[in-house]
Protein backbone atom coordinates (compact mmCIF):
# COMPACT_ATOMS: atom_id res chain seq x y z
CA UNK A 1 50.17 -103.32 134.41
CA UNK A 2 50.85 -106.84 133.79
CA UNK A 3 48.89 -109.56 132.48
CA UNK A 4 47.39 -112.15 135.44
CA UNK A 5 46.69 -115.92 134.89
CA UNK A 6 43.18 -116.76 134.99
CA UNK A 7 45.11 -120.22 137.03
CA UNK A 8 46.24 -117.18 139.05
CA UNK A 9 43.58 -115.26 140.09
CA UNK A 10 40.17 -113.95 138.73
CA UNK A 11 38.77 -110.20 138.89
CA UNK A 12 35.60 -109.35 140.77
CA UNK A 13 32.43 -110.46 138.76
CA UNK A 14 31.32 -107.58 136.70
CA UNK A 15 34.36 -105.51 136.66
CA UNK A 16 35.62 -104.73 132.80
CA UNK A 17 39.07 -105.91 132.14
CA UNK A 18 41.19 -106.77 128.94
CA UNK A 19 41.22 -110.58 127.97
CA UNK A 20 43.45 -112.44 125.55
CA UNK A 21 42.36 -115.31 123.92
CA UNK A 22 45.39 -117.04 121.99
CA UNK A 23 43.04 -119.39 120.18
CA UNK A 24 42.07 -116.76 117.97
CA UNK A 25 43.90 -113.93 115.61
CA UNK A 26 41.97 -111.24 117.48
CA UNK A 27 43.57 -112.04 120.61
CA UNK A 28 42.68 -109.15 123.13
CA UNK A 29 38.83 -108.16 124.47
CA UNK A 30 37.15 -105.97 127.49
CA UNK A 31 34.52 -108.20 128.60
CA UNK A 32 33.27 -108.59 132.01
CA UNK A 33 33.39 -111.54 134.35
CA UNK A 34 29.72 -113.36 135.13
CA UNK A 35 28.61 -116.90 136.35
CA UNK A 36 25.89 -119.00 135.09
CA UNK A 37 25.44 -122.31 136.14
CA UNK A 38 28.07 -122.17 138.28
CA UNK A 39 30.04 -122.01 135.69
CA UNK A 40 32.92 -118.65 134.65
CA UNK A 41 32.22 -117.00 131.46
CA UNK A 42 33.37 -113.49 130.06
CA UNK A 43 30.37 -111.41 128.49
CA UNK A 44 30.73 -109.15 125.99
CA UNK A 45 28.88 -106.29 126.23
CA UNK A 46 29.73 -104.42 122.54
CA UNK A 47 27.44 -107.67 120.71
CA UNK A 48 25.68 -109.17 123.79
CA UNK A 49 28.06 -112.46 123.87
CA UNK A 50 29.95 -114.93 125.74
CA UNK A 51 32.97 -116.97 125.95
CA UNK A 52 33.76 -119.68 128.44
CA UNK A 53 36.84 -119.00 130.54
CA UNK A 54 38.49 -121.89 129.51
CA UNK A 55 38.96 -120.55 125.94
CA UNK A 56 41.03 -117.40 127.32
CA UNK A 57 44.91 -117.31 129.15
CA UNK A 58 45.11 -113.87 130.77
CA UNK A 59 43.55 -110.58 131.80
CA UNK A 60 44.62 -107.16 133.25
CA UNK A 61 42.84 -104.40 134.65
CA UNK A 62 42.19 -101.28 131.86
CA UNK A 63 43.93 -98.56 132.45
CA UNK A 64 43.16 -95.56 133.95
CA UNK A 65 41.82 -93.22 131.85
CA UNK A 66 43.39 -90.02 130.26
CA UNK A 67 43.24 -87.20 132.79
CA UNK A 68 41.54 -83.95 131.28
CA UNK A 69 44.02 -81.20 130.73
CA UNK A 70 43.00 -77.63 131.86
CA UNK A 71 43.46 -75.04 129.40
CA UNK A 72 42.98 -72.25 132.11
């Protein structure tokens, strides 16, 4: 997977993807994309927050998770 440019390209509102923010030291977040006053912000669902897109570089779809291994 690589990292997209939020200049790039945007994922679907509501969809959880990995952000990086390199403002900060912790510089990588799932939030999900939502709109208020017309207006992109990431929300954080873990402590109920959010972060104006402006403050953020990149994001990338998560990956897929582990498949489950049969022990048949």
């Amino acid at each position: 997977m690589e990292w997209i440019s939020v200049e790039d390209q945007l994922p679907d509102l509501g969809v959880l993807v990995l952000i990086f923010n390199p403002f900060t030291f912790e510089t990588m977040h799932t939030a999900q994309l939502t709109e208020y006053e017309g207006e992109n912000y990431w929300y954080f669902e873990s402590d109920d927050d959010y972060l104006h897109i402006q403050y953020t570089s990149h994001w990338m779809p998560l990956p897929a998770p582990p498949k489950e291994h049969s022990h048949d």
